[in-house]
Protein backbone atom coordinates (compact mmCIF):
# COMPACT_ATOMS: atom_id res chain seq x y z
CA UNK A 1 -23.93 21.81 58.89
CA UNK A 2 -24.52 24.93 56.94
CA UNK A 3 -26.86 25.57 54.05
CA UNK A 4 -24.59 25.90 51.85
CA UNK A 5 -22.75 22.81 52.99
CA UNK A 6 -26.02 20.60 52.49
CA UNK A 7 -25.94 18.16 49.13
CA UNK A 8 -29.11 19.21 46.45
CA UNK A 9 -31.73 16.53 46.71
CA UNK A 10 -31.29 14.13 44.19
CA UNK A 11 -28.17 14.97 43.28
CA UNK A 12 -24.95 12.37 43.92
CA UNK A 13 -21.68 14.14 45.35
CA UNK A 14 -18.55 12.58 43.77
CA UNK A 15 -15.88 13.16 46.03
CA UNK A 16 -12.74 15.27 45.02
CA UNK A 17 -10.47 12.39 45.00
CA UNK A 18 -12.64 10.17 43.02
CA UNK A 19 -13.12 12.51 40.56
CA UNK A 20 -9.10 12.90 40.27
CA UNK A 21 -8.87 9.07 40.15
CA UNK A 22 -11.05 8.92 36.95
CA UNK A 23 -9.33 11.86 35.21
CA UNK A 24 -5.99 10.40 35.32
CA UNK A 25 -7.44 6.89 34.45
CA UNK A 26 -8.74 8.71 31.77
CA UNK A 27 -5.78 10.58 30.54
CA UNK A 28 -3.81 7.16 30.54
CA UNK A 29 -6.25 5.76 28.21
CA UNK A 30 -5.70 8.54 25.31
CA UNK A 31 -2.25 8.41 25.44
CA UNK A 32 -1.96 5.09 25.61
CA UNK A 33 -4.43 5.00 22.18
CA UNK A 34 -1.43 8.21 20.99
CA UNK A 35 0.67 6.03 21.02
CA UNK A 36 -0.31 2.57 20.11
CA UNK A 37 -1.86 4.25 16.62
CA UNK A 38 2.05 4.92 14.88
CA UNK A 39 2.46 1.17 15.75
CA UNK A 40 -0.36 -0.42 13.99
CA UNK A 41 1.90 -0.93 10.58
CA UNK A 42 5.11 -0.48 12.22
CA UNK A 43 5.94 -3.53 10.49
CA UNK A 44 6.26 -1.45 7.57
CA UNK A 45 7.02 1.08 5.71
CA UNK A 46 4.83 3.59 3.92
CA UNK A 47 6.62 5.27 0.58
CA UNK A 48 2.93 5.56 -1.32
CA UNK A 49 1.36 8.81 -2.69
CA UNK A 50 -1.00 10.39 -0.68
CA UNK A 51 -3.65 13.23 -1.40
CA UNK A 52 -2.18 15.11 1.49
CA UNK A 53 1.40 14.50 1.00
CA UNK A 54 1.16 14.44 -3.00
CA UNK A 55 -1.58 16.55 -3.92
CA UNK A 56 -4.00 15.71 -6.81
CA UNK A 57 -1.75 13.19 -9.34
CA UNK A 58 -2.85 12.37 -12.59
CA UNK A 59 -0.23 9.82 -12.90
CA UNK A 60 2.02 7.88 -11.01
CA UNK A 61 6.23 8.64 -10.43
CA UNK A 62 8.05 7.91 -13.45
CA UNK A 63 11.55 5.76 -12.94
CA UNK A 64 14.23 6.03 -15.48
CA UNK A 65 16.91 3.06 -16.35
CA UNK A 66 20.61 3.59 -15.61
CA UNK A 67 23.81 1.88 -15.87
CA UNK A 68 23.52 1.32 -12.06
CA UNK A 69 19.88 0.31 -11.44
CA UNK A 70 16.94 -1.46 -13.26
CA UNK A 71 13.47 -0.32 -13.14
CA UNK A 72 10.68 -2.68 -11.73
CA UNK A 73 7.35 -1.98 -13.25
CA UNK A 74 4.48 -3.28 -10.66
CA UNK A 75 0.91 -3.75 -12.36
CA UNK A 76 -2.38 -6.03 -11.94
CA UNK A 77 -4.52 -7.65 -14.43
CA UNK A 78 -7.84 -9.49 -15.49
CA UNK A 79 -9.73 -7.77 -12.56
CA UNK A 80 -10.36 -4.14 -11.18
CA UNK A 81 -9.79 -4.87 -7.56
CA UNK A 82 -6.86 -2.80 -6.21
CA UNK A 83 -3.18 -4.23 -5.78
CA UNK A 84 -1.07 -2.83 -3.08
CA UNK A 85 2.26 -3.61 -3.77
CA UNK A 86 5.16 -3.37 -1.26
CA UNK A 87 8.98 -3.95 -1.67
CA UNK A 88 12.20 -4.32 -0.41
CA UNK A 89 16.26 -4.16 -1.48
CA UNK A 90 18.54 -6.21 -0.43
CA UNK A 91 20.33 -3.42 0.24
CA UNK A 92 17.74 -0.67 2.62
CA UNK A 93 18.92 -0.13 5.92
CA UNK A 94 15.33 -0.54 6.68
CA UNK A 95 14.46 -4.20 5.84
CA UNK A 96 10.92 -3.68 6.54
CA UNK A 97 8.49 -3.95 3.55
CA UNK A 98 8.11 -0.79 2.05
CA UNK A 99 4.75 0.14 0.51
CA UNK A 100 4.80 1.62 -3.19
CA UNK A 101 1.28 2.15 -3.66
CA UNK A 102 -1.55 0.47 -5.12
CA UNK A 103 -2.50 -0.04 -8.44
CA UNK A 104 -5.45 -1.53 -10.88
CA UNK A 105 -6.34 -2.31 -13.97
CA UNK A 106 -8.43 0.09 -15.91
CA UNK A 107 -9.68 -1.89 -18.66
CA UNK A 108 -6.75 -0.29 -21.36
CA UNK A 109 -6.86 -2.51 -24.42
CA UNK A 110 -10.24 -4.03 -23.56
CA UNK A 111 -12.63 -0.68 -23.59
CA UNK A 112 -12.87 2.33 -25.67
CA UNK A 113 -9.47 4.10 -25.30
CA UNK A 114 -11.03 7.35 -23.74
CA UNK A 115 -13.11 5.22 -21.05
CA UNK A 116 -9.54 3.68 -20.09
CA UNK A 117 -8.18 7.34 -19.56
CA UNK A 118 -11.01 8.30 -17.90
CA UNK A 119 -11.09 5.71 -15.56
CA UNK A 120 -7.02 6.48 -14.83
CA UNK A 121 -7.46 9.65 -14.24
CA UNK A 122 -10.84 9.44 -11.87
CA UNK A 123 -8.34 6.59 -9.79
CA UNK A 124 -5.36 8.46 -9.77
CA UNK A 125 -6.77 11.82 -8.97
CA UNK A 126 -8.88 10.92 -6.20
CA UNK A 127 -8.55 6.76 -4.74
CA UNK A 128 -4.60 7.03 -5.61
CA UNK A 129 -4.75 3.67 -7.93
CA UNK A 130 -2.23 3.93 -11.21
CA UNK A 131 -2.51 2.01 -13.47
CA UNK A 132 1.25 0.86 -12.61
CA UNK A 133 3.76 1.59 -10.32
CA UNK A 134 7.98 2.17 -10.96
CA UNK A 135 10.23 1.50 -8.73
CA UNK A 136 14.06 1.57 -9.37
CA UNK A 137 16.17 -1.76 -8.16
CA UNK A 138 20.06 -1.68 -7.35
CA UNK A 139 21.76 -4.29 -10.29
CA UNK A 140 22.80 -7.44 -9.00
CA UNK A 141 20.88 -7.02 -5.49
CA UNK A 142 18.06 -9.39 -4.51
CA UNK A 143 14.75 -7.28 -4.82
CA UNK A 144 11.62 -8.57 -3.36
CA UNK A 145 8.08 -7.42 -4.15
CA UNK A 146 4.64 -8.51 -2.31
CA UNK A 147 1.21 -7.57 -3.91
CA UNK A 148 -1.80 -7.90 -2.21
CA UNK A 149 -5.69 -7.49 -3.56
CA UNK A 150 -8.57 -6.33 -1.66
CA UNK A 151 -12.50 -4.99 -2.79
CA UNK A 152 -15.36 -5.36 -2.47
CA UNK A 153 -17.97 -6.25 -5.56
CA UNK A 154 -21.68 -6.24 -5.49
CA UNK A 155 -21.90 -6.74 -1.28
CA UNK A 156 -18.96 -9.16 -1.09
CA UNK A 157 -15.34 -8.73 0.27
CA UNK A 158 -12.33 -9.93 -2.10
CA UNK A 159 -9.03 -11.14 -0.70
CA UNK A 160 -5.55 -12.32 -2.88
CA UNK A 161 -2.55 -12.78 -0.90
CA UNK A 162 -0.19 -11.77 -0.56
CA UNK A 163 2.18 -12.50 -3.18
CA UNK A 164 5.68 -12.59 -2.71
CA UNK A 165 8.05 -12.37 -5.87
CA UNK A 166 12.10 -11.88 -5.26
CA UNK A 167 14.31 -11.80 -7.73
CA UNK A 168 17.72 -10.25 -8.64
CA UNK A 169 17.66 -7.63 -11.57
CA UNK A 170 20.61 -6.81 -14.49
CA UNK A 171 21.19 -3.76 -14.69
CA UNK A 172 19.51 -0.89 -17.26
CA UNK A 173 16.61 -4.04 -17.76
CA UNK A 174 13.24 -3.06 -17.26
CA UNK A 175 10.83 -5.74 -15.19
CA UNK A 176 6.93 -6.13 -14.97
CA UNK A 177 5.68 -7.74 -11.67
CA UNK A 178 2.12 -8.59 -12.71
CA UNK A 179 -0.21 -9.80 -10.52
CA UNK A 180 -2.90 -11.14 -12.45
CA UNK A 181 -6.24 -12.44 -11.50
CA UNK A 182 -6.81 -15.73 -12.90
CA UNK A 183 -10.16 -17.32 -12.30
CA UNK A 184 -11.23 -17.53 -8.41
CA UNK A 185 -7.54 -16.98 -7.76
CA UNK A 186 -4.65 -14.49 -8.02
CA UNK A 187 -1.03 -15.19 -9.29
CA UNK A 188 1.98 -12.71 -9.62
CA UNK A 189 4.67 -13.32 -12.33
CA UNK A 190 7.72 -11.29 -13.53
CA UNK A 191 9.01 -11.17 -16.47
CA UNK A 192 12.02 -8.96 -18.42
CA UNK A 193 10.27 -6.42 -20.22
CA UNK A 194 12.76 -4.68 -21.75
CA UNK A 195 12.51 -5.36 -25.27
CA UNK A 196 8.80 -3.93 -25.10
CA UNK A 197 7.13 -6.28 -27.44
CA UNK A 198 8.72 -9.13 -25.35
CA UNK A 199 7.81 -11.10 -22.01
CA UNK A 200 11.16 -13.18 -20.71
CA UNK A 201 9.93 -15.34 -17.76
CA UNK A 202 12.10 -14.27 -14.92
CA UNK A 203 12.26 -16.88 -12.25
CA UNK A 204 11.58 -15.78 -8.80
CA UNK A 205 13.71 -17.26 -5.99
CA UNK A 206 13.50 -17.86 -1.82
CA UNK A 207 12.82 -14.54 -0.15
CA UNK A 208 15.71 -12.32 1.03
């Protein structure tokens, strides 16, 4: 044996094909993780704003009522934890739960006005909560909504839900889904908003 051919003291010789063994093992792995990451909420579907697909929004999409369609107004209440709403229409091609966006409460009509509007724009700017999300429903077409709370408040974790609500809008009526925290608990209620001084109870039926 050469010189050149003799191993440095001390130092462990991995063998060609050993090394080749754990670079392809290794190789697997990542693309494995490529492509097990699009899956994680292929369940659903993903509609809501985001800073790099939406830019810096001071408020959320606007919906306007037709002779055709409804609009479905999606909100929380009596906490500031986040609501992620999701929906779906009877008639997508898609029937996978399709998420809006998430939403909370601001404290409008319970602190100074410009604290509200300061708080709205701070959220909607930067963490993507509205103060409400609009979404526009076919007329006469089940329409299904599911809102779900998460947070976290001085150390703790929060969980509510989810929430499912389906019902099947008239058209050019305008509907609040409101998921409000109640206590130690959350519920979600819709109602027909469309006289704007006016809540109708809408009754929600079996899922679609």
């Amino acid at each position: 044996m050469s010189a050149s051919e003799i191993p440095p003291v001390g130092r462990k010789v991995i063998p060609n094909n050993v090394h080749g063994v754990f670079m392809q093992k290794t190789s697997l792995l990542i693309l494995s993780l490529i492509l097990m990451l699009p899956g994680c909420k292929s369940n659903v579907r993903d509609s809501s704003p985001s800073l790099l697909n939406d830019g810096i929004q001071l408020g959320q999409n606007k919906v306007t009522v037709d002779a055709q369609h409804a609009k479905v107004i999606m909100k929380a209440s009596g906490a500031t934890f986040p609501v992620e709403f999701s929906i779906r229409r009877a008639t997508d091609p898609d029937q996978r739960m399709d998420v809006q966006g998430t939403v909370a409460d601001t404290g409008r009509g319970k602190v100074f006005g410009w604290i509200a509007k300061l708080n709205e724009t701070v959220h909607s700017a930067t963490l993507k909560h509205f103060p409400q999300l609009e979404a526009q429903a076919d007329a006469d077409q089940s329409f299904e909504v599911l809102g779900y709370a998460s947070g976290e408040s001085i150390g703790s974790l929060y969980r509510c839900g989810p929430l499912r609500s389906t019902f099947t809008p008239e058209r050019s009526k305008v509907y609040l889904v409101e998921f409000q925290f109640v206590g130690d608990r959350c519920e979600q209620h819709v109602y027909d908003v469309t006289q704007s001084q006016t809540r109708i109870p809408v009754v929600s039926v079996s899922g679609l």
